[in-house]
C-alpha atoms as a PDB file:
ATOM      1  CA  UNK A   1    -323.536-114.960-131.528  1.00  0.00           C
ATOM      2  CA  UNK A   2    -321.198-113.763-129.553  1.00  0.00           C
ATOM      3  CA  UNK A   3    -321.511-109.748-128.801  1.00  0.00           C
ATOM      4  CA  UNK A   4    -318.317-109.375-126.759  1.00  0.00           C
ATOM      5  CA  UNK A   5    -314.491-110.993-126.915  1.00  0.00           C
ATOM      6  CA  UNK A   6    -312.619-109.816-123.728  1.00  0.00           C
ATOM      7  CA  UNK A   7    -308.591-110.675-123.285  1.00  0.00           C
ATOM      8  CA  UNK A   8    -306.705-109.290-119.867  1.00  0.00           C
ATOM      9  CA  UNK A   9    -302.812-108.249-120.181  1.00  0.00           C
ATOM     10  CA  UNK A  10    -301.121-106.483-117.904  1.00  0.00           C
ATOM     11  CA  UNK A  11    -304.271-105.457-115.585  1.00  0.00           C
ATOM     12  CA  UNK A  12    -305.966-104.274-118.557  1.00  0.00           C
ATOM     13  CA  UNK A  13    -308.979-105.341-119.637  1.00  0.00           C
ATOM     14  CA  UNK A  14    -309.563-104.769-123.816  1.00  0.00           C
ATOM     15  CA  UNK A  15    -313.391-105.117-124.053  1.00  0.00           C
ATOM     16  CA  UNK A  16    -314.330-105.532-127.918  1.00  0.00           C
ATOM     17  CA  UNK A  17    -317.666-105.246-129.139  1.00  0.00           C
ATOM     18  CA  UNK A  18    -317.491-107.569-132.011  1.00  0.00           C
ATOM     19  CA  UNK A  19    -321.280-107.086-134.311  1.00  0.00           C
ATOM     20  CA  UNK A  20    -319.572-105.928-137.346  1.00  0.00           C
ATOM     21  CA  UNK A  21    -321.931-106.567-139.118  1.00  0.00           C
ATOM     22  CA  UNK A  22    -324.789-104.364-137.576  1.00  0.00           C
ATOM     23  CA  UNK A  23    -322.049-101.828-136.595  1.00  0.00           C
ATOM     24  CA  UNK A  24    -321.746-102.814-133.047  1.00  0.00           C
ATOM     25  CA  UNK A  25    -324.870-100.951-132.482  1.00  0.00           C
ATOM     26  CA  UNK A  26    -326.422-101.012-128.867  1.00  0.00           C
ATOM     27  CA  UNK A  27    -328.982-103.498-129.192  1.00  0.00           C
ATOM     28  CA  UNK A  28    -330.802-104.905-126.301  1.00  0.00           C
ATOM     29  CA  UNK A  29    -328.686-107.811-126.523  1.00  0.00           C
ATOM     30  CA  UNK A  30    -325.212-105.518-126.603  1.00  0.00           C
ATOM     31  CA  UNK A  31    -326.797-103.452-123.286  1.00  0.00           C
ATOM     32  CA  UNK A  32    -327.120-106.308-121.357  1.00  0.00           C
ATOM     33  CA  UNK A  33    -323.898-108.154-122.368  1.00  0.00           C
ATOM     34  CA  UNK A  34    -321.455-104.765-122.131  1.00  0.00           C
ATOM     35  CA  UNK A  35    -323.434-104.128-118.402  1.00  0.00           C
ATOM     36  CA  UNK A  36    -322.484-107.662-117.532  1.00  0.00           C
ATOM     37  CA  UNK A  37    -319.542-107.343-118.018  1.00  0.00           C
ATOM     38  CA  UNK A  38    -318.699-104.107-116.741  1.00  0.00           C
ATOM     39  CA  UNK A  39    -320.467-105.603-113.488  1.00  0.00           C
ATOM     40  CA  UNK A  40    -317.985-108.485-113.663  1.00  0.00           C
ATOM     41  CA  UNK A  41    -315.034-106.120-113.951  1.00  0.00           C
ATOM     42  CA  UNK A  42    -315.979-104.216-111.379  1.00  0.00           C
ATOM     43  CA  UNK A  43    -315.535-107.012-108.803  1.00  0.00           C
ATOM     44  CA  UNK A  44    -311.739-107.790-110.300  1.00  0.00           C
ATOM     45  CA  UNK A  45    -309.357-105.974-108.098  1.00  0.00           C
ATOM     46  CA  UNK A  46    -306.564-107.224-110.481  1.00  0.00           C
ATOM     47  CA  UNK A  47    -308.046-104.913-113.543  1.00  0.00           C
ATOM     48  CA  UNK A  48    -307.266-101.580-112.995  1.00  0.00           C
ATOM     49  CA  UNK A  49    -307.896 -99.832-116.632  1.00  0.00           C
ATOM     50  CA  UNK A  50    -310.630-101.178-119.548  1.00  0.00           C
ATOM     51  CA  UNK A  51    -310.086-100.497-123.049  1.00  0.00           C
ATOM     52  CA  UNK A  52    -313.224-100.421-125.005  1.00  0.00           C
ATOM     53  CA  UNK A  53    -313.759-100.823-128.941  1.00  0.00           C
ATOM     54  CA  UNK A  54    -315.386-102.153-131.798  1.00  0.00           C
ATOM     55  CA  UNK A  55    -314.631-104.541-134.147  1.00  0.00           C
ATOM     56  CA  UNK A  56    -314.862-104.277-137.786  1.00  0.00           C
ATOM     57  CA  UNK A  57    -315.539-100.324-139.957  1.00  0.00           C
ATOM     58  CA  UNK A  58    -316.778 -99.062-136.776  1.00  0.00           C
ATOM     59  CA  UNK A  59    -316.700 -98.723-132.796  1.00  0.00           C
ATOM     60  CA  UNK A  60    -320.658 -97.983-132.647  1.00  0.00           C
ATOM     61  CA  UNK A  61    -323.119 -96.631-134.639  1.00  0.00           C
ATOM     62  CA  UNK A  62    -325.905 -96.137-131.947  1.00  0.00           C
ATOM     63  CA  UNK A  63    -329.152 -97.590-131.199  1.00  0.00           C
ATOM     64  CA  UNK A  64    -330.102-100.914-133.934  1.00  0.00           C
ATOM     65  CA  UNK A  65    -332.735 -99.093-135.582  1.00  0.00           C
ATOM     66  CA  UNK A  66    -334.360-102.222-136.825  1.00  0.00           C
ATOM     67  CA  UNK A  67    -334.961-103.651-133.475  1.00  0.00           C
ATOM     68  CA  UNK A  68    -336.641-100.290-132.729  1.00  0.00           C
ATOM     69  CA  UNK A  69    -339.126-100.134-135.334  1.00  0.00           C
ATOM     70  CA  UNK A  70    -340.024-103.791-134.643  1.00  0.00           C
ATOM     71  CA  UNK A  71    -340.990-102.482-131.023  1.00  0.00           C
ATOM     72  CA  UNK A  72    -343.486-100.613-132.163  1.00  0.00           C
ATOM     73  CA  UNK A  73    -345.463-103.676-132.726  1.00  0.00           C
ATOM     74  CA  UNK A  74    -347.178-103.618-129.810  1.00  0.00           C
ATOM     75  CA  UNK A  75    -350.528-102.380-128.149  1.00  0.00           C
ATOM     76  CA  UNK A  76    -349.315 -99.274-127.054  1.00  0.00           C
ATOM     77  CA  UNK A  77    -347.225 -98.389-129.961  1.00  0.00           C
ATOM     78  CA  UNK A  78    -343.841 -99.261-128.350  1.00  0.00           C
ATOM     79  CA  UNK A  79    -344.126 -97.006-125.347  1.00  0.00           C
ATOM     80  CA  UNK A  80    -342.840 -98.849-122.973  1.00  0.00           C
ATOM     81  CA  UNK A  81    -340.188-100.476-124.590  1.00  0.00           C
ATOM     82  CA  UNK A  82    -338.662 -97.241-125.789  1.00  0.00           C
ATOM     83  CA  UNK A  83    -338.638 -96.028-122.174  1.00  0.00           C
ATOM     84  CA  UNK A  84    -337.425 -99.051-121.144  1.00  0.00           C
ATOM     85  CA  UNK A  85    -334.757 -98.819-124.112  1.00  0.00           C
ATOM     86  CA  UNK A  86    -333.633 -95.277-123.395  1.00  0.00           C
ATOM     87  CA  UNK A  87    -333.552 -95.836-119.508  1.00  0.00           C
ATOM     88  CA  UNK A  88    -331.256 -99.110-119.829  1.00  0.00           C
ATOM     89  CA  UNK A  89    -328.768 -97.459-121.893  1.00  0.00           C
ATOM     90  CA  UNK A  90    -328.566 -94.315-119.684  1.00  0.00           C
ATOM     91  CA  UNK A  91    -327.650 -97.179-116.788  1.00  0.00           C
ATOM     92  CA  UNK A  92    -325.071 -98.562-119.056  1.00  0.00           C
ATOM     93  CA  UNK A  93    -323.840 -94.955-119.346  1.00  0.00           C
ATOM     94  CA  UNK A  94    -324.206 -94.766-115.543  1.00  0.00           C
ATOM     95  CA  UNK A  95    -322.299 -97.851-114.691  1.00  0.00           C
ATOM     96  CA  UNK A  96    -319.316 -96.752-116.866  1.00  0.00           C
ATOM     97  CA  UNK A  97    -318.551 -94.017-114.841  1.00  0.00           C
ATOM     98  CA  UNK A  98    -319.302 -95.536-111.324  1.00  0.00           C
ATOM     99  CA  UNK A  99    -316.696 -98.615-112.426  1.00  0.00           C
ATOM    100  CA  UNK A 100    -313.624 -98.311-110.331  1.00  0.00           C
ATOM    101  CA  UNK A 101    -311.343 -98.324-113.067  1.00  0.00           C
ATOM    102  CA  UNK A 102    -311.259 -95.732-115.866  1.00  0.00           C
ATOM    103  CA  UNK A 103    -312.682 -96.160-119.275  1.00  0.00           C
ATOM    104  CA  UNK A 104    -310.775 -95.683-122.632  1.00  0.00           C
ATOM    105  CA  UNK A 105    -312.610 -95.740-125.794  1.00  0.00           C
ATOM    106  CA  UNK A 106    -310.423 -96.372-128.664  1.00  0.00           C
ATOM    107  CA  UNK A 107    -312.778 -95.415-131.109  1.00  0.00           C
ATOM    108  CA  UNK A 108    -312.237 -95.993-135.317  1.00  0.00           C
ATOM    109  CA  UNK A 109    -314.660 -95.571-138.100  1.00  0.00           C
ATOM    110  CA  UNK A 110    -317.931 -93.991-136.984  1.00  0.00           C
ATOM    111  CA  UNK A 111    -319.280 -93.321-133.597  1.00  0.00           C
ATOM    112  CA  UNK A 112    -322.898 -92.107-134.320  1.00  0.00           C
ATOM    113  CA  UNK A 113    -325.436 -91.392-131.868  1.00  0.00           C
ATOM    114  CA  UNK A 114    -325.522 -93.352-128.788  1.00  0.00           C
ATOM    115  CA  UNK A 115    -322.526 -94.247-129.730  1.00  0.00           C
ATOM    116  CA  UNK A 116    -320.847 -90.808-129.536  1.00  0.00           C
ATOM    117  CA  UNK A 117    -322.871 -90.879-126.214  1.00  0.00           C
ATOM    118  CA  UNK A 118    -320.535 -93.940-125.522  1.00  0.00           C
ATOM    119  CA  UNK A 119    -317.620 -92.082-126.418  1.00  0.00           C
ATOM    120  CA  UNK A 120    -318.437 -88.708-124.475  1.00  0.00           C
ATOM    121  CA  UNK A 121    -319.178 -91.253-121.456  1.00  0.00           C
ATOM    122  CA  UNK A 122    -316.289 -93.151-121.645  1.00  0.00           C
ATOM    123  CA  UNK A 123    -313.415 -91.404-119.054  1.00  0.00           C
ATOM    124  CA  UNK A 124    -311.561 -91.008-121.789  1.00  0.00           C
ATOM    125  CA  UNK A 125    -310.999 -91.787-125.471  1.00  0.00           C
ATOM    126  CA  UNK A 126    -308.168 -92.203-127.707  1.00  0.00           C
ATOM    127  CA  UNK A 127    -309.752 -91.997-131.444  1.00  0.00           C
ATOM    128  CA  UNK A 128    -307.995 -92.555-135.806  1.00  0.00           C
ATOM    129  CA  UNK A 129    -307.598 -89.656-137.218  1.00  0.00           C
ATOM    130  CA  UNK A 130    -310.010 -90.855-139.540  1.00  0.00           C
ATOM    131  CA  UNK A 131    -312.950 -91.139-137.569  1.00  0.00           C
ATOM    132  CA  UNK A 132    -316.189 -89.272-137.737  1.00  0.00           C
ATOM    133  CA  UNK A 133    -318.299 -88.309-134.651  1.00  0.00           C
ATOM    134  CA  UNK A 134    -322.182 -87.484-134.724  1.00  0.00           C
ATOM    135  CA  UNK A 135    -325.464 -87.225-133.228  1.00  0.00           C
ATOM    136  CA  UNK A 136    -327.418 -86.755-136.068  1.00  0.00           C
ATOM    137  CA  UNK A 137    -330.623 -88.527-135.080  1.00  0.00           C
ATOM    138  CA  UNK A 138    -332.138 -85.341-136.203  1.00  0.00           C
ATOM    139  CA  UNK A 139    -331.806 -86.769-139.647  1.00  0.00           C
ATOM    140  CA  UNK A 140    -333.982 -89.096-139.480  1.00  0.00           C
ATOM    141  CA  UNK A 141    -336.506 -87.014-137.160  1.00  0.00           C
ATOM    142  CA  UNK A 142    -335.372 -88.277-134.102  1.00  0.00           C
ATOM    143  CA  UNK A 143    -333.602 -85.817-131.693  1.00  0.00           C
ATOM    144  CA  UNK A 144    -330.463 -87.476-129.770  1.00  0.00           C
ATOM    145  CA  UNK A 145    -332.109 -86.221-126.029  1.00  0.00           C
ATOM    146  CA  UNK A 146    -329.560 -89.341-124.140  1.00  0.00           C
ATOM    147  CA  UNK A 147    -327.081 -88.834-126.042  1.00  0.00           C
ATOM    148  CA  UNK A 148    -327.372 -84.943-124.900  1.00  0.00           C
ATOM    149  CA  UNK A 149    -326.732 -85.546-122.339  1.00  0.00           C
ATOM    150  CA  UNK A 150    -323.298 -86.875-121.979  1.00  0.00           C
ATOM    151  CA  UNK A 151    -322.211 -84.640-125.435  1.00  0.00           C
ATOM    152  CA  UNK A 152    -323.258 -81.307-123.566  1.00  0.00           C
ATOM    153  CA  UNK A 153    -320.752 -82.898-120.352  1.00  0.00           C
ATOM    154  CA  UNK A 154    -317.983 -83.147-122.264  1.00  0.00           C
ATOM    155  CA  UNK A 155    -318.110 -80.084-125.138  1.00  0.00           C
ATOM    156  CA  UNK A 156    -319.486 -76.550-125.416  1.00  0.00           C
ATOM    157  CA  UNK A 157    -322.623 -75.913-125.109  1.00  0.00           C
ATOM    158  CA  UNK A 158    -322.894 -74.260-128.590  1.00  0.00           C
ATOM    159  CA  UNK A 159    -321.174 -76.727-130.302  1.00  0.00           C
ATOM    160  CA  UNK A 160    -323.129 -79.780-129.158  1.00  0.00           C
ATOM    161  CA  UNK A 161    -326.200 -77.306-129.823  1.00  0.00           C
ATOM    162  CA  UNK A 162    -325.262 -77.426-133.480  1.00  0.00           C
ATOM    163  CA  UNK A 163    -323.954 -80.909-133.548  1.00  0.00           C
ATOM    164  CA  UNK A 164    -327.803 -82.023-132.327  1.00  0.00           C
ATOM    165  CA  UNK A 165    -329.760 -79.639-134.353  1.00  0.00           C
ATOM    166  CA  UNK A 166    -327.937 -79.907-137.976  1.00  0.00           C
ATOM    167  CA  UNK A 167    -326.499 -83.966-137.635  1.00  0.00           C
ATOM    168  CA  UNK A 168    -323.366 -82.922-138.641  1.00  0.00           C
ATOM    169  CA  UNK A 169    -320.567 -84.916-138.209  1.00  0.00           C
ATOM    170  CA  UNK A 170    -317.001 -83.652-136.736  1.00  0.00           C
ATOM    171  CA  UNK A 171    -314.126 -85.031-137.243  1.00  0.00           C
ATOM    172  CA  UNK A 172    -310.976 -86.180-135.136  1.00  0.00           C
ATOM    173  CA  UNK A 173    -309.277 -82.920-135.229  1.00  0.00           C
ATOM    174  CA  UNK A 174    -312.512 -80.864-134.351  1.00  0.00           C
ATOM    175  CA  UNK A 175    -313.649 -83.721-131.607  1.00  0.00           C
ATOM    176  CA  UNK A 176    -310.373 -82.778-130.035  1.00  0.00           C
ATOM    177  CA  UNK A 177    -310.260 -78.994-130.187  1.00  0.00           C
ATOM    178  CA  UNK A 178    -313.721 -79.646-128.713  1.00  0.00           C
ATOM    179  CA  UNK A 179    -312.836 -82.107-125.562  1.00  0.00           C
ATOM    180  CA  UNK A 180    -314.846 -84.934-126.857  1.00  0.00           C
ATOM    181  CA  UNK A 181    -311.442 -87.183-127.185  1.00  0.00           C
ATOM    182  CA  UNK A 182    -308.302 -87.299-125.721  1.00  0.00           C
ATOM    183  CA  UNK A 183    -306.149 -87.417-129.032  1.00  0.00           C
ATOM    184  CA  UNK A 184    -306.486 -88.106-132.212  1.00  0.00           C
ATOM    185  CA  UNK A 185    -303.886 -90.387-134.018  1.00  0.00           C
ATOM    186  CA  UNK A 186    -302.789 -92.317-137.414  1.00  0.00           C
ATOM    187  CA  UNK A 187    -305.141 -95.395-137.650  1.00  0.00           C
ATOM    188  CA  UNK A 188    -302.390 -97.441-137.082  1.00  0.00           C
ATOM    189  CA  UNK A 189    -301.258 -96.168-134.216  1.00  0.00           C
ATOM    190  CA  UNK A 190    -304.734 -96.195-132.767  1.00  0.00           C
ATOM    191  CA  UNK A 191    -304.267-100.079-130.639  1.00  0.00           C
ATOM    192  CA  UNK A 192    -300.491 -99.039-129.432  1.00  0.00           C
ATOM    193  CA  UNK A 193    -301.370 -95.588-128.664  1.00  0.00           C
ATOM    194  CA  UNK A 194    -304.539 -96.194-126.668  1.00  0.00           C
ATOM    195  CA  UNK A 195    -302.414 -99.414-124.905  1.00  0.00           C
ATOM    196  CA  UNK A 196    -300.011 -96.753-124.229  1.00  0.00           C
ATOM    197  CA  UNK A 197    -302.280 -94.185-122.334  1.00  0.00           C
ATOM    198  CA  UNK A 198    -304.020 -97.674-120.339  1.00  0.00           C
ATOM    199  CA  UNK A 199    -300.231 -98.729-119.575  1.00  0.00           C
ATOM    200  CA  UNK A 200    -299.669 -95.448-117.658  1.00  0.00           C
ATOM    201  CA  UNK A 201    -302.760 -95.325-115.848  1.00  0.00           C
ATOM    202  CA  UNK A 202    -302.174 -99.090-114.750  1.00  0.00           C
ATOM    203  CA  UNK A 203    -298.752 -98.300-113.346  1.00  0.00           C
ATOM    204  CA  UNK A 204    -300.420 -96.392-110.532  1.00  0.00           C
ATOM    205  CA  UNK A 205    -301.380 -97.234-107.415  1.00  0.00           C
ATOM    206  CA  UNK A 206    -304.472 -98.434-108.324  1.00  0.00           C
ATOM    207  CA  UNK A 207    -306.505 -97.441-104.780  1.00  0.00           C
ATOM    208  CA  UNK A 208    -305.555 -93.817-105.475  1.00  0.00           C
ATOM    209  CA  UNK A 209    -307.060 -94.006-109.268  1.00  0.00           C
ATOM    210  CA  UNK A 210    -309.909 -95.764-107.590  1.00  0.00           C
ATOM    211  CA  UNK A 211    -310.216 -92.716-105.260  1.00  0.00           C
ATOM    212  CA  UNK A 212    -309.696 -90.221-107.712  1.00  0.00           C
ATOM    213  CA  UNK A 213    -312.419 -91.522-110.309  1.00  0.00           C
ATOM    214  CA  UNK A 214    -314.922 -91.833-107.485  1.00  0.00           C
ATOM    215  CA  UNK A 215    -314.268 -88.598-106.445  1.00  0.00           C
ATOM    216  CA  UNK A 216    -313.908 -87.117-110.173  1.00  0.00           C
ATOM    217  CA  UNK A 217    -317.878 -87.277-110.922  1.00  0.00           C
ATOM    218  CA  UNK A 218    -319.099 -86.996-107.498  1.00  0.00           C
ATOM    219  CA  UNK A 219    -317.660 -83.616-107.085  1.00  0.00           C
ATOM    220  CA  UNK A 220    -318.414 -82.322-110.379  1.00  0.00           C
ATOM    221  CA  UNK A 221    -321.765 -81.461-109.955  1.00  0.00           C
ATOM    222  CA  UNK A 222    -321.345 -80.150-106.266  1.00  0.00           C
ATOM    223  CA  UNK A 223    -321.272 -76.183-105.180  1.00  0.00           C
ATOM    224  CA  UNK A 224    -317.427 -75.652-104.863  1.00  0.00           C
ATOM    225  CA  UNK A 225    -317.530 -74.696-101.116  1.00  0.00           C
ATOM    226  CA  UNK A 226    -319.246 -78.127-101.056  1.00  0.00           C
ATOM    227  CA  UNK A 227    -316.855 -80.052-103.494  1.00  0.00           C
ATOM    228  CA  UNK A 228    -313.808 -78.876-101.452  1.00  0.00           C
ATOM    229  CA  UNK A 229    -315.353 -79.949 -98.085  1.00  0.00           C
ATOM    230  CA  UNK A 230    -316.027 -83.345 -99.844  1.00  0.00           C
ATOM    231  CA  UNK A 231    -312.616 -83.755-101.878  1.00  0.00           C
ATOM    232  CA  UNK A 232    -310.589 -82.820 -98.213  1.00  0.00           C
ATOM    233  CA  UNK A 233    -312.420 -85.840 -96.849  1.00  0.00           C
ATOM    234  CA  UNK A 234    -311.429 -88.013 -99.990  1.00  0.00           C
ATOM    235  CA  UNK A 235    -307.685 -86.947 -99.802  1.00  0.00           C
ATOM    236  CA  UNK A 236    -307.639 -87.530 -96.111  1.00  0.00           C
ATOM    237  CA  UNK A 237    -308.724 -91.809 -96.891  1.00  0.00           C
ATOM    238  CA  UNK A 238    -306.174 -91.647 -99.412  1.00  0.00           C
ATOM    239  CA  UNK A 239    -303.370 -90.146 -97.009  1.00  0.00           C
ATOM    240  CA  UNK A 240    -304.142 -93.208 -94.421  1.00  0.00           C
ATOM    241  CA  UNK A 241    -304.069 -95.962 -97.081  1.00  0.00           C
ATOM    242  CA  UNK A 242    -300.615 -97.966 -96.421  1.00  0.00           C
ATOM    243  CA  UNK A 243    -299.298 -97.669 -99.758  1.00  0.00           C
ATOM    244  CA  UNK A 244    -299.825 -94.394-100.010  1.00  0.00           C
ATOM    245  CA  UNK A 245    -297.546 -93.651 -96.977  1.00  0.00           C
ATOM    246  CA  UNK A 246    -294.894 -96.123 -98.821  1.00  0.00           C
ATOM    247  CA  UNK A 247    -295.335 -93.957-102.233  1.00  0.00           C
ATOM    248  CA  UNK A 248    -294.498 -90.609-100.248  1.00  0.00           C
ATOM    249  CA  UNK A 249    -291.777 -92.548 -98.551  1.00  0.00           C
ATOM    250  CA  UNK A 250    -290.461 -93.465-101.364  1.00  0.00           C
ATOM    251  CA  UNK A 251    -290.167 -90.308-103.043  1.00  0.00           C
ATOM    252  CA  UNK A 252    -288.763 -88.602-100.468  1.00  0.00           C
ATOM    253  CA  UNK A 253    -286.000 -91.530-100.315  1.00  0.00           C
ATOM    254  CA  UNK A 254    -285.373 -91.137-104.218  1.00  0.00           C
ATOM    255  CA  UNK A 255    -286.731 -95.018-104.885  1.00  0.00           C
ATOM    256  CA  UNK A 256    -289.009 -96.695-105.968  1.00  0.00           C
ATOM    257  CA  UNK A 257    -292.285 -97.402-104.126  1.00  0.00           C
ATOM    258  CA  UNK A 258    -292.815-101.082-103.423  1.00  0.00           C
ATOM    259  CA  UNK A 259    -296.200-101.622-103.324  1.00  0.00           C
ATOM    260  CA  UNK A 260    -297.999-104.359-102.272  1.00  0.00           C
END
């Protein structure tokens, strides 16, 4: 079966995961193929945005819980492979933001679990107005820890707090207020907005964004002193890069920048 289709337009990439019928959950099959691909991407200097959704009534429901339970099966109760598990889908996570390019999600349906983790990973994420966002793991007496820990990156501490502890689900209006998702629009509009956002991005220079994503998350957890000595060094690169000096050029002609 195939787990992924992939079609390039423009210099953007639309990554669907297409398991419908299990949700597009994150099996071990889905982690290896979306990392694989992601790898793949990264080495294509002519992408410079990804678009990343589901197929069917939803863009992920999480973890396949089936697949779980049947790890369980052996001697040490599943131990390892839930360690394993968890610790390949935080590198999945990982190599999302460490891609060059940015991330969109464009997220419908449901997005449960790890896959609100996907969402709150994902740079950023254009979502229906109909969609319903949760880590509610807790349900089922399992407490979303990974998906903590993108969820508390990207919303209020207090909310995520709640969002963990009760598995309630938000919707599209509230994951905005909150900073989960970049907007929230009519489920038709969801492919042509989302294009939209990926459209402007890829009409940049694409070493800058390539500069500026690096820079984004390595900075963010640095002391500021620190993240302004670092960020001064990042700006200086940019400054010498050739089509930067023809961008500023430009501008100060009143033209466009021709870029090579």
């Amino acid at each position: 079966m195939t787990l992924l289709s992939r079609d390039v337009t423009d210099h953007i990439a639309h990554i669907e995961m297409t398991a419908p019928a299990r949700l597009n959950a994150l099996s071990d099959a889905m982690l290896a193929a979306l990392h694989a691909e992601l790898d793949t991407i990264a080495e294509d200097d002519t992408i410079r945005v990804v678009i990343l959704s589901g197929s069917g009534k939803a863009f992920c429901a999480g973890h396949d819980l089936k697949e779980m339970q049947a790890g369980r099966s052996a001697d040490d109760g599943g131990a390892a492979y839930f360690k394993d598990l968890f610790g390949r889908c935080g590198a999945l996570m990982q190599r999302i933001q460490t891609l060059p390019q940015p991330v969109i999600a464009q997220v419908h349906g449901i997005a449960t679990a790890a896959g609100c983790q996907l969402v709150a990973t994902c740079d950023m994420a254009v979502a229906a107005d109909t969609t319903k966002f949760g880590v509610n793991g807790v349900n089922i007496g399992l407490f979303c820890s990974t998906p903590m820990v993108a969820l508390t990156r990207n919303i209020p501490t207090k909310s995520a707090f709640e969002m963990l502890t009760t598995g309630r689900f938000i919707d599209a209006t509230e994951a905005q207020q909150l900073g989960l998702i970049n907007r929230s629009v009519p489920a038709e509009n969801l492919q042509s907005a989302t294009r939209a956002l990926a459209a402007s991005i890829a009409a940049k220079l694409p070493a800058a964004v390539r500069y500026g994503k690096a820079a984004f998350y390595a900075q963010s957890h640095m002391a500021t002193q620190d993240a302004y000595a670092f960020t001064a060094d990042v700006m200086a690169a940019n400054m010498q890069d050739r089509d930067t000096n023809e961008g500023i050029t430009a501008f100060l002609e009143k033209r466009k920048p021709d870029w090579s």
